[in-house]
PDB file of N, CA and C in Angstrom:
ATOM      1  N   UNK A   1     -25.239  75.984  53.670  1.00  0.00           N
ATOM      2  CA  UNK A   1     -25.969  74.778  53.984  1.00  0.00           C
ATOM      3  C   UNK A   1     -26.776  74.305  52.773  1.00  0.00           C
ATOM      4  N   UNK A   2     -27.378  75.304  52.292  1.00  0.00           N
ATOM      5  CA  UNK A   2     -28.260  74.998  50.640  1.00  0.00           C
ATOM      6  C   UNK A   2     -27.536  74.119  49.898  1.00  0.00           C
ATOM      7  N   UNK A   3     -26.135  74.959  49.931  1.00  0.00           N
ATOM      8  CA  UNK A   3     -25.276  74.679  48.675  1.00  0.00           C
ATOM      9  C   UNK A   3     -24.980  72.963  48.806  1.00  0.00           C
ATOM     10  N   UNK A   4     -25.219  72.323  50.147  1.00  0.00           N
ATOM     11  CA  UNK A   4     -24.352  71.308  50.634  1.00  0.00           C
ATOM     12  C   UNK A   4     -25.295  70.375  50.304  1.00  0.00           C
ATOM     13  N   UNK A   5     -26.437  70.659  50.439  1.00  0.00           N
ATOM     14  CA  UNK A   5     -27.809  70.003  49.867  1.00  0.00           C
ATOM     15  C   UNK A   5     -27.953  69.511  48.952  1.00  0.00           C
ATOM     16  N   UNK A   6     -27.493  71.051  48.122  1.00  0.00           N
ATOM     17  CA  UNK A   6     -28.069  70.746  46.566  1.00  0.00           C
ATOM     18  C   UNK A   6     -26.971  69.704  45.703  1.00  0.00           C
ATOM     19  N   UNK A   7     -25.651  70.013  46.427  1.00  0.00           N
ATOM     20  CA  UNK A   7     -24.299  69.203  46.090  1.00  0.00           C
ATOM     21  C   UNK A   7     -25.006  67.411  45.900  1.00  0.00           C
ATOM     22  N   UNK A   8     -25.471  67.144  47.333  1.00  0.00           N
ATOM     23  CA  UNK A   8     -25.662  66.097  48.000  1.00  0.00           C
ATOM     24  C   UNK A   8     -26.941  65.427  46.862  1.00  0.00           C
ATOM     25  N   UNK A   9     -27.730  65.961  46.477  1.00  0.00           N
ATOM     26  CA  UNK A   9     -29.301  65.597  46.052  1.00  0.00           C
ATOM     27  C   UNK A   9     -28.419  66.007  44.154  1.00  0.00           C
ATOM     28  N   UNK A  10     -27.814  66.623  43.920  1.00  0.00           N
ATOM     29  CA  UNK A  10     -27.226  66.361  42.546  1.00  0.00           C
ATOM     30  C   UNK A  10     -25.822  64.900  42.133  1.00  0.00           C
ATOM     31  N   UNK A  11     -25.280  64.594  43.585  1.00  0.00           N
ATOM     32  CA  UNK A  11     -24.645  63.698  43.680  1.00  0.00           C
ATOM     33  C   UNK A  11     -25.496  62.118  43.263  1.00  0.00           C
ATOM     34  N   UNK A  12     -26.925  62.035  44.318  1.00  0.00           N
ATOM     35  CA  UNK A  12     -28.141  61.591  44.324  1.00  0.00           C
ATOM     36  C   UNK A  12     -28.219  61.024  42.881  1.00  0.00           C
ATOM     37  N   UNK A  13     -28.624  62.175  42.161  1.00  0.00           N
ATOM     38  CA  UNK A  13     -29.552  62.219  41.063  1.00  0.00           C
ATOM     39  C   UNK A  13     -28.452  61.633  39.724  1.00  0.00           C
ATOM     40  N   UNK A  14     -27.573  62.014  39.924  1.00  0.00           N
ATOM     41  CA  UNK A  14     -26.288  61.404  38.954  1.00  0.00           C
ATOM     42  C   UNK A  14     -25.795  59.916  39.193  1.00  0.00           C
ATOM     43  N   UNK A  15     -25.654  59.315  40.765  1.00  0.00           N
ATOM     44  CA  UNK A  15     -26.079  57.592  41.314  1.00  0.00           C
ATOM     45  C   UNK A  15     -27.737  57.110  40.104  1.00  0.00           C
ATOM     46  N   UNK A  16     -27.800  57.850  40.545  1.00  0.00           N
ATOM     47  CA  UNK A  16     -29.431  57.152  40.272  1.00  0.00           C
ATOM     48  C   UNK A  16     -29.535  56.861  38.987  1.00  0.00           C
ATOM     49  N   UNK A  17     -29.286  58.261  37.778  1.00  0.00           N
ATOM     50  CA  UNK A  17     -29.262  58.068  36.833  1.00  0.00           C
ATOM     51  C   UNK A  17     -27.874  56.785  36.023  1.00  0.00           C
ATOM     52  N   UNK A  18     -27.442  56.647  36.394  1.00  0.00           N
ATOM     53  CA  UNK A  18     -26.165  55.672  35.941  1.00  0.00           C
ATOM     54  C   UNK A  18     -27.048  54.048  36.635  1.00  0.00           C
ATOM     55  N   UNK A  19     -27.520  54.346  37.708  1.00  0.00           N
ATOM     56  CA  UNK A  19     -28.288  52.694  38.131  1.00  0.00           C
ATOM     57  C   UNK A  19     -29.565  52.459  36.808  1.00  0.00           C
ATOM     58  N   UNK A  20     -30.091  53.568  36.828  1.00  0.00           N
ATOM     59  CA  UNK A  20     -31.228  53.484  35.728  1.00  0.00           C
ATOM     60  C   UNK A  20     -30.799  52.734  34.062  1.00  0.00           C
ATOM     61  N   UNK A  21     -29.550  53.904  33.525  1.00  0.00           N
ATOM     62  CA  UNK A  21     -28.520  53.485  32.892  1.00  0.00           C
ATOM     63  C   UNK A  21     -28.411  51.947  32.695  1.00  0.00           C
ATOM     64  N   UNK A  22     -27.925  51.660  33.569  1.00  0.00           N
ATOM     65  CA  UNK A  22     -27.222  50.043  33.670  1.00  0.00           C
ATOM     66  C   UNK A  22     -28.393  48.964  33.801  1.00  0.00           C
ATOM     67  N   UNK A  23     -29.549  49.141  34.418  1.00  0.00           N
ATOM     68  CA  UNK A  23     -31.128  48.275  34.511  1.00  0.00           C
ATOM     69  C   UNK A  23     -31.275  48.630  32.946  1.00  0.00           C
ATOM     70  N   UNK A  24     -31.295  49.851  32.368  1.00  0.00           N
ATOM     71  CA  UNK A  24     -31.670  49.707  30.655  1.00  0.00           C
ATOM     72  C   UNK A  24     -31.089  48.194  29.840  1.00  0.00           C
ATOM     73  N   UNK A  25     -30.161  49.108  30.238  1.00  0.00           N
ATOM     74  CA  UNK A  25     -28.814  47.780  29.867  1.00  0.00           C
ATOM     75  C   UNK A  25     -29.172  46.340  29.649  1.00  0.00           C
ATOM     76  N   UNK A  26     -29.544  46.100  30.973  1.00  0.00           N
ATOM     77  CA  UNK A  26     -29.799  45.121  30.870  1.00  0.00           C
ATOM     78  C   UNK A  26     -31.026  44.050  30.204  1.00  0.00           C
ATOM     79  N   UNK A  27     -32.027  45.261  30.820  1.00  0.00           N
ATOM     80  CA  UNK A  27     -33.034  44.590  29.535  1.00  0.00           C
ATOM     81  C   UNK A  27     -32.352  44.605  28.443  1.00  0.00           C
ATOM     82  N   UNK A  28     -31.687  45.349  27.447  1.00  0.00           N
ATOM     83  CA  UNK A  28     -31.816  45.241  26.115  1.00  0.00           C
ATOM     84  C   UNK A  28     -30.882  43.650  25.945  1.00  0.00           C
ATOM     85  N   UNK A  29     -29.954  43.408  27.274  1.00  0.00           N
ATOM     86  CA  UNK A  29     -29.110  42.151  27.056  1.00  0.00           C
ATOM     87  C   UNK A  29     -30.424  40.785  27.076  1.00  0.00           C
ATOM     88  N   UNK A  30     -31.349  41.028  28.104  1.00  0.00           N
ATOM     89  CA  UNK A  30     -32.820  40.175  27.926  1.00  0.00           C
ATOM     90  C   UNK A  30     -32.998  39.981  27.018  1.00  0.00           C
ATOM     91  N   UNK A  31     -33.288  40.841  26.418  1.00  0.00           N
ATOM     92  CA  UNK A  31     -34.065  41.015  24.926  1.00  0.00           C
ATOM     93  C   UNK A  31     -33.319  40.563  23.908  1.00  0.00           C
ATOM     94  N   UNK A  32     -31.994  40.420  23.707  1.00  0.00           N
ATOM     95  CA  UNK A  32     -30.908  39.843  22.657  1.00  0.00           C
ATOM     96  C   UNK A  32     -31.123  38.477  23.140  1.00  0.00           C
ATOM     97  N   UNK A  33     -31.099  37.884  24.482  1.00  0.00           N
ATOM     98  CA  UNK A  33     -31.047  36.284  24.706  1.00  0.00           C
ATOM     99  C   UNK A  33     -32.467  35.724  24.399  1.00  0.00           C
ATOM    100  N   UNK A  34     -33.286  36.639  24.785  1.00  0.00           N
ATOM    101  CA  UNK A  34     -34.779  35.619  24.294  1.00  0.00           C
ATOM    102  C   UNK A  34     -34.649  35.872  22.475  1.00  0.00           C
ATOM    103  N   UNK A  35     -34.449  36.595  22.066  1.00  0.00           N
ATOM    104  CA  UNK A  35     -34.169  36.812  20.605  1.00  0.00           C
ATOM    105  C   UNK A  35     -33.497  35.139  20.056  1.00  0.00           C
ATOM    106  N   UNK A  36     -32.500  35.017  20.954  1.00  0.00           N
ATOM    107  CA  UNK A  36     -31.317  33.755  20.579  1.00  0.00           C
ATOM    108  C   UNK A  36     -32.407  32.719  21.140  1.00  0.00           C
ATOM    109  N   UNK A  37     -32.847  32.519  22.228  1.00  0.00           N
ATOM    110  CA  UNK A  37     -33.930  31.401  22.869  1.00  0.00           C
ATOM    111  C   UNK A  37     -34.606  30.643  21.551  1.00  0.00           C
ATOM    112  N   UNK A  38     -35.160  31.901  21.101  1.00  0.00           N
ATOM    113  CA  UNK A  38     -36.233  31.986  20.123  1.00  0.00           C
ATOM    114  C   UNK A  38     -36.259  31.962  18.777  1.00  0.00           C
ATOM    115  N   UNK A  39     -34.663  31.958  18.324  1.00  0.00           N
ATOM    116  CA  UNK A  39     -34.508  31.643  17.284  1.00  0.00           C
ATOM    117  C   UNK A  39     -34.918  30.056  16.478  1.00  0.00           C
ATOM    118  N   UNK A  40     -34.799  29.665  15.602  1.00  0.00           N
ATOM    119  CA  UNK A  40     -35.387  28.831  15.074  1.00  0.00           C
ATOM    120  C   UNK A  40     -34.602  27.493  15.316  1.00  0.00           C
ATOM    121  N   UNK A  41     -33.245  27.561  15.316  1.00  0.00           N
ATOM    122  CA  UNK A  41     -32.292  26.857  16.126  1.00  0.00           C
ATOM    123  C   UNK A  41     -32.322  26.027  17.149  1.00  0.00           C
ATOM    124  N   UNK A  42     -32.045  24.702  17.416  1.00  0.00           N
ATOM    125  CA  UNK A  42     -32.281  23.891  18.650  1.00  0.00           C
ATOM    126  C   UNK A  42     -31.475  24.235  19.359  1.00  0.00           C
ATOM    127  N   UNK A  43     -31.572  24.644  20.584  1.00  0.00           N
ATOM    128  CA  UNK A  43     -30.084  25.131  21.286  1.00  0.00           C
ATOM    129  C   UNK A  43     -30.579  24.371  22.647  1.00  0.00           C
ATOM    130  N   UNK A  44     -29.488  23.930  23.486  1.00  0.00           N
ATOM    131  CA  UNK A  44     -29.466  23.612  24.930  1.00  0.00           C
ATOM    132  C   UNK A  44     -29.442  24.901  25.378  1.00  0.00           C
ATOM    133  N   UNK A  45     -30.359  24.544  26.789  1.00  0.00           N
ATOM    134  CA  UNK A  45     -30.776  26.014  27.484  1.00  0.00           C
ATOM    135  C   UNK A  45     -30.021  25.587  28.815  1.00  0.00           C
ATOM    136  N   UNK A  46     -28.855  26.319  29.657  1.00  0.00           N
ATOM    137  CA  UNK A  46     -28.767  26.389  31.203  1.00  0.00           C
ATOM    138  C   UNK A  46     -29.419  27.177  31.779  1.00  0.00           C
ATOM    139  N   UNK A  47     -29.192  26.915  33.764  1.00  0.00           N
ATOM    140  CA  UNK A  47     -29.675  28.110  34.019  1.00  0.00           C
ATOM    141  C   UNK A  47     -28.748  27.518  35.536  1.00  0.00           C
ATOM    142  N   UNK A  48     -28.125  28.844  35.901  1.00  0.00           N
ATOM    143  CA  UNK A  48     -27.189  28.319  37.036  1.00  0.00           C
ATOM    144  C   UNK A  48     -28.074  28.670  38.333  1.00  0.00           C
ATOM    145  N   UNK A  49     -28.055  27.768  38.825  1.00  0.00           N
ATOM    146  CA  UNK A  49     -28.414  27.130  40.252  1.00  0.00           C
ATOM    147  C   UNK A  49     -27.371  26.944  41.570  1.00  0.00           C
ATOM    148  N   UNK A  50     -27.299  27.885  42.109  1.00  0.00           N
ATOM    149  CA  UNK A  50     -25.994  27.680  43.144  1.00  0.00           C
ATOM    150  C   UNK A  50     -24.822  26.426  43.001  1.00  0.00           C
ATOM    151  N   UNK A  51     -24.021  27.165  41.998  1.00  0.00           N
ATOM    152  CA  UNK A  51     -22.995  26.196  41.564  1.00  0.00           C
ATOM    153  C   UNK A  51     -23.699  24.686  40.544  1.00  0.00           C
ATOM    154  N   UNK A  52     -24.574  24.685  40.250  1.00  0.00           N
ATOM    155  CA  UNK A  52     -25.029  23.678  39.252  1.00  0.00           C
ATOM    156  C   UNK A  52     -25.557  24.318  38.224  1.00  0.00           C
ATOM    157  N   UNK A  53     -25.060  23.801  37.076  1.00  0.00           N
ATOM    158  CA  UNK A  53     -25.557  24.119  35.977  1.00  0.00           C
ATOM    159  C   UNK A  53     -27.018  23.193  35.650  1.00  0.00           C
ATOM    160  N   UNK A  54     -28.036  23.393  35.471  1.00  0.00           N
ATOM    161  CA  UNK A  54     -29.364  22.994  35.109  1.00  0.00           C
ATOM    162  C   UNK A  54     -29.502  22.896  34.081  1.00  0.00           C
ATOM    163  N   UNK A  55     -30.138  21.814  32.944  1.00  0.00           N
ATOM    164  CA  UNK A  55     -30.624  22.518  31.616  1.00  0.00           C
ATOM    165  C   UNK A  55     -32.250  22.476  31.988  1.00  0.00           C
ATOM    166  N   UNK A  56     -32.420  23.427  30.889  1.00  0.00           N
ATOM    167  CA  UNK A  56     -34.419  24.184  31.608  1.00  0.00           C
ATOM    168  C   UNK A  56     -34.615  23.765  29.444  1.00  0.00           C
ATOM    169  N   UNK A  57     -36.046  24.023  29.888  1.00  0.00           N
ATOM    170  CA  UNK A  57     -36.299  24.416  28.367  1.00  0.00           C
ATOM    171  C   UNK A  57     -36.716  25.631  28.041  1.00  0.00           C
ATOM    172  N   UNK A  58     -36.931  25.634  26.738  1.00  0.00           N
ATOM    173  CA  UNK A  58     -36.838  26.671  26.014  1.00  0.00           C
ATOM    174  C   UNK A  58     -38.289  27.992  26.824  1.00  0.00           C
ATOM    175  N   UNK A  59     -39.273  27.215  26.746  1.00  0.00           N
ATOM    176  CA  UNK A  59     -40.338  27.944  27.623  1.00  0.00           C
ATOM    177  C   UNK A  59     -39.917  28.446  29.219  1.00  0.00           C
ATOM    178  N   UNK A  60     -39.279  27.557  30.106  1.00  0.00           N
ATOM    179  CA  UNK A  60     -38.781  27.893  31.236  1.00  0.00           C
ATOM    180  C   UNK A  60     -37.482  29.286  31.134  1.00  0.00           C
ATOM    181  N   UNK A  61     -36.784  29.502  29.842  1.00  0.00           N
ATOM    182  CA  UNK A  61     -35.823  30.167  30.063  1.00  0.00           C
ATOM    183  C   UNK A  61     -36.614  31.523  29.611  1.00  0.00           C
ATOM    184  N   UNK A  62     -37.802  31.613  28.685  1.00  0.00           N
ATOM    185  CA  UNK A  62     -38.704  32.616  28.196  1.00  0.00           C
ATOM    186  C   UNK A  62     -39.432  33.519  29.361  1.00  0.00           C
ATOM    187  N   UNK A  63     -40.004  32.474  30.021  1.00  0.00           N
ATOM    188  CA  UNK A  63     -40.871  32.654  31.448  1.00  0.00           C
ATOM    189  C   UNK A  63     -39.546  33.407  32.249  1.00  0.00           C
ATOM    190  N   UNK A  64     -38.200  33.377  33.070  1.00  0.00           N
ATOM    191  CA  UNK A  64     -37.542  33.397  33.439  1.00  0.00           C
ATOM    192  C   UNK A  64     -36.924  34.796  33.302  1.00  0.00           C
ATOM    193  N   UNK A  65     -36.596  34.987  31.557  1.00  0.00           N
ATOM    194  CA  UNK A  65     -36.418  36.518  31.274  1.00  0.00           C
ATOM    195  C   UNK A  65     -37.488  37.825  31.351  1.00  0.00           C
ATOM    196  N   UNK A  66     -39.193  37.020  31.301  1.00  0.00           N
ATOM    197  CA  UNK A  66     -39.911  37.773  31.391  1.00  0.00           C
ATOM    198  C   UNK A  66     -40.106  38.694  32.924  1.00  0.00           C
ATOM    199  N   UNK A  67     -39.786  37.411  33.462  1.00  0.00           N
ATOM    200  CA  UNK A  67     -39.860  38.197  35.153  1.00  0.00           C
ATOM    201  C   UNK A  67     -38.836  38.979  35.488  1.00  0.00           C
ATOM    202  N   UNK A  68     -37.592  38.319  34.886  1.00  0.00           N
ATOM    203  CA  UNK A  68     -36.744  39.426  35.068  1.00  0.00           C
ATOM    204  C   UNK A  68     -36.621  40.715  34.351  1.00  0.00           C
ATOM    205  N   UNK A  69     -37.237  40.992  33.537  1.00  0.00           N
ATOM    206  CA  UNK A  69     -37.962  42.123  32.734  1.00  0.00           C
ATOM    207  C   UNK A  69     -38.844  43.401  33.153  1.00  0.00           C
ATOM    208  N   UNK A  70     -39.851  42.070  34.000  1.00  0.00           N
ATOM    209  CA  UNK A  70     -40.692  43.071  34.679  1.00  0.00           C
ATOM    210  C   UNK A  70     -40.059  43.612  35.947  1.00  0.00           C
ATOM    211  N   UNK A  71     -39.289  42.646  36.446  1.00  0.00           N
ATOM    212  CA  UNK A  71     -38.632  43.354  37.789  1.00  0.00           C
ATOM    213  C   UNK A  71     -37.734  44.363  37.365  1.00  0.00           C
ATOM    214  N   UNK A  72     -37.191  43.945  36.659  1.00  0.00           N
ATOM    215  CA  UNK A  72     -36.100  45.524  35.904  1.00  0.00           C
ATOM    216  C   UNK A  72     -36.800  46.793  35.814  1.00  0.00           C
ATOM    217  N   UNK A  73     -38.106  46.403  35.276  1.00  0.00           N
ATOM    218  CA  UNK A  73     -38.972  47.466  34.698  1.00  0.00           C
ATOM    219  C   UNK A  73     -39.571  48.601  35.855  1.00  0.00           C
ATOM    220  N   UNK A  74     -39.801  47.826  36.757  1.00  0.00           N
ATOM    221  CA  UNK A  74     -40.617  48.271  38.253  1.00  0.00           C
ATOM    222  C   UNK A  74     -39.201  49.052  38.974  1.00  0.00           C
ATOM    223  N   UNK A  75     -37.877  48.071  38.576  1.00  0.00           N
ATOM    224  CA  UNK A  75     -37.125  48.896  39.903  1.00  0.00           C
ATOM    225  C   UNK A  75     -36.941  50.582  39.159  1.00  0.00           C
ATOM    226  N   UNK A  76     -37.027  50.524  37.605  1.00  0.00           N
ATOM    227  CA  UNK A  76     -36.505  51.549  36.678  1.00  0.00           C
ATOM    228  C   UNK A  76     -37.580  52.854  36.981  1.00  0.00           C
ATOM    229  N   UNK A  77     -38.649  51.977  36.719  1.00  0.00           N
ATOM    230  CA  UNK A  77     -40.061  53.098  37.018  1.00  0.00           C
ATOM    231  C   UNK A  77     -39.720  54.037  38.660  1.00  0.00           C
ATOM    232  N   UNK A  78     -39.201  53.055  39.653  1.00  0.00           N
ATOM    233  CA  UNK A  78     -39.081  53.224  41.192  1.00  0.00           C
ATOM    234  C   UNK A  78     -37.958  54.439  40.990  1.00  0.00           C
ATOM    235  N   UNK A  79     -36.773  54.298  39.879  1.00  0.00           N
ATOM    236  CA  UNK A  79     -35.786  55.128  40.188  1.00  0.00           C
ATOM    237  C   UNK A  79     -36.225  56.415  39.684  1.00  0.00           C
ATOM    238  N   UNK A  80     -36.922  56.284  38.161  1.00  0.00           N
ATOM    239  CA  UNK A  80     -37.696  57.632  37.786  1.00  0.00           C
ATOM    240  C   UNK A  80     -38.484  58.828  38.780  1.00  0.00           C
ATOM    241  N   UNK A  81     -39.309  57.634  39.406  1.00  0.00           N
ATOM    242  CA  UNK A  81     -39.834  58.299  40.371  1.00  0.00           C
ATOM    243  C   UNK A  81     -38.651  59.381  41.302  1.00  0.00           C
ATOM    244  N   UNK A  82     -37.533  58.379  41.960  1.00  0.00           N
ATOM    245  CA  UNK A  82     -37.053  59.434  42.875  1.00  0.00           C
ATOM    246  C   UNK A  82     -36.084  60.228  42.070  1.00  0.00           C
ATOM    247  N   UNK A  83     -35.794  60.141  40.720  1.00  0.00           N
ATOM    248  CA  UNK A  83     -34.744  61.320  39.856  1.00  0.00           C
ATOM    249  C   UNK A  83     -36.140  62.318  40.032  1.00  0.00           C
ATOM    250  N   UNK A  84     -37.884  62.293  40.044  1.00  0.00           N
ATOM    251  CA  UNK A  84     -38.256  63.284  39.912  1.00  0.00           C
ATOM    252  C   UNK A  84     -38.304  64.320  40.748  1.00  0.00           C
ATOM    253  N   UNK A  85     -38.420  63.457  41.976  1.00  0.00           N
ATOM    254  CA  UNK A  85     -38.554  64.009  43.396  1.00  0.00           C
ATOM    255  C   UNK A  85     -37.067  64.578  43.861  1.00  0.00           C
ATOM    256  N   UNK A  86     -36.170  63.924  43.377  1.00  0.00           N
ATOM    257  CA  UNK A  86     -34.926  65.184  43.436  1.00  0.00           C
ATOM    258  C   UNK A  86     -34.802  66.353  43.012  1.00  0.00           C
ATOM    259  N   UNK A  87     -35.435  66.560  41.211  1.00  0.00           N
ATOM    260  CA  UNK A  87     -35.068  67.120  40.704  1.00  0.00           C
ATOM    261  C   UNK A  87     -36.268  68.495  40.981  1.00  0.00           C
ATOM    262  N   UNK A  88     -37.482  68.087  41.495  1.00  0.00           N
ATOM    263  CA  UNK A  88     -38.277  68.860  42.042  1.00  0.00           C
ATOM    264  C   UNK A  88     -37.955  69.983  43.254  1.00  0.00           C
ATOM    265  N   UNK A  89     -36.783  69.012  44.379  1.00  0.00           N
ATOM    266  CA  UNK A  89     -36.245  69.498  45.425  1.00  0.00           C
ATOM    267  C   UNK A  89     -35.292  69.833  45.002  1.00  0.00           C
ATOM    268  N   UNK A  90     -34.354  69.979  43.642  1.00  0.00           N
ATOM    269  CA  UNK A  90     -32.962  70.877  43.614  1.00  0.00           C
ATOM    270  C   UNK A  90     -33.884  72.224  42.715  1.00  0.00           C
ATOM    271  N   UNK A  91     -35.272  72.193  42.060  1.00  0.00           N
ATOM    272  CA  UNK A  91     -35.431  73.628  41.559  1.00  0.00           C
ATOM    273  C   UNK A  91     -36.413  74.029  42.896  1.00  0.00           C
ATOM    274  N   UNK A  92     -36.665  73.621  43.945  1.00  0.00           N
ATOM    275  CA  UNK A  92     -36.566  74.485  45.346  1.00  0.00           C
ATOM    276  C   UNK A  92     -35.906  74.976  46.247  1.00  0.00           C
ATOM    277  N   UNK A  93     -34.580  74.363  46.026  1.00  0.00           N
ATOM    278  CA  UNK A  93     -33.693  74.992  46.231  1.00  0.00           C
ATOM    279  C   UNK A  93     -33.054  76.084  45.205  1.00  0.00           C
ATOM    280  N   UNK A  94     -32.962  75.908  44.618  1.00  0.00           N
ATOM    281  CA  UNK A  94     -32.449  76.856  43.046  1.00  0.00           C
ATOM    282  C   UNK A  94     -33.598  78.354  42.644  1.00  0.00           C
ATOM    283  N   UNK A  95     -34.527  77.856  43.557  1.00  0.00           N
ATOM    284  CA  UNK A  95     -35.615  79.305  43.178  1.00  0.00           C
ATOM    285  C   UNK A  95     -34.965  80.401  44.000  1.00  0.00           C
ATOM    286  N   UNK A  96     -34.734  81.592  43.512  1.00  0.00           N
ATOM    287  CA  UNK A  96     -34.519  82.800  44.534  1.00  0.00           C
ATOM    288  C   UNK A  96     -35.561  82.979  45.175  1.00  0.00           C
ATOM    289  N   UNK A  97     -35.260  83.131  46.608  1.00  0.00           N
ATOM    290  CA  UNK A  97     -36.244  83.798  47.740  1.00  0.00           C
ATOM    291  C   UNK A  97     -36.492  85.217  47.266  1.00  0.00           C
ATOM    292  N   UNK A  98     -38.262  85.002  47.566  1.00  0.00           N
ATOM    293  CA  UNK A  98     -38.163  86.610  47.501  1.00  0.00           C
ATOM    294  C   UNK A  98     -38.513  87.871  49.298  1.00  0.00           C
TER     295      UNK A  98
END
């Protein structure tokens, strides 16, 4: 039954870590587009809107990546949290009884 646990909560912890993984990811793709936003360059800015393309400006698309930044950031912190709390409950399982 342990064993099926620990299977289950290492299955867990390997999901989790690959979601964490891929939220990295993505900030660093944030961070390359406000880089381009922000370049010195006049560029047209979109931003898709259920099937419409919008143009925003340059401040609206800044504001836009920031939130999505911080939300990345919070869900990443959220997943840390439960890789710890797994990894706490697979070395309680993993301790020999005495």
């Amino acid at each position: 039954m342990e064993l099926v646990k620990t299977y289950e909560l290492e299955l867990e912890l390997q999901r989790l870590r690959e979601l964490r993984q891929g939220l990295e990811i993505r900030i660093k793709e944030l961070e390359y587009a406000e880089g381009v936003i922000t370049s010195r360059s006049e560029r047209r800015i979109y931003r898709n809107f259920s099937d419409l393309l919008v143009e925003i400006t340059k401040e609206e698309a800044i504001e836009h990546i920031e939130r999505m930044r911080l939300a990345l950031k919070r869900e990443i912190e959220r997943l840390r949290k439960r890789e710890k709390e797994i990894m706490e409950e697979l070395a309680k399982l993993r301790a020999p009884r005495s």
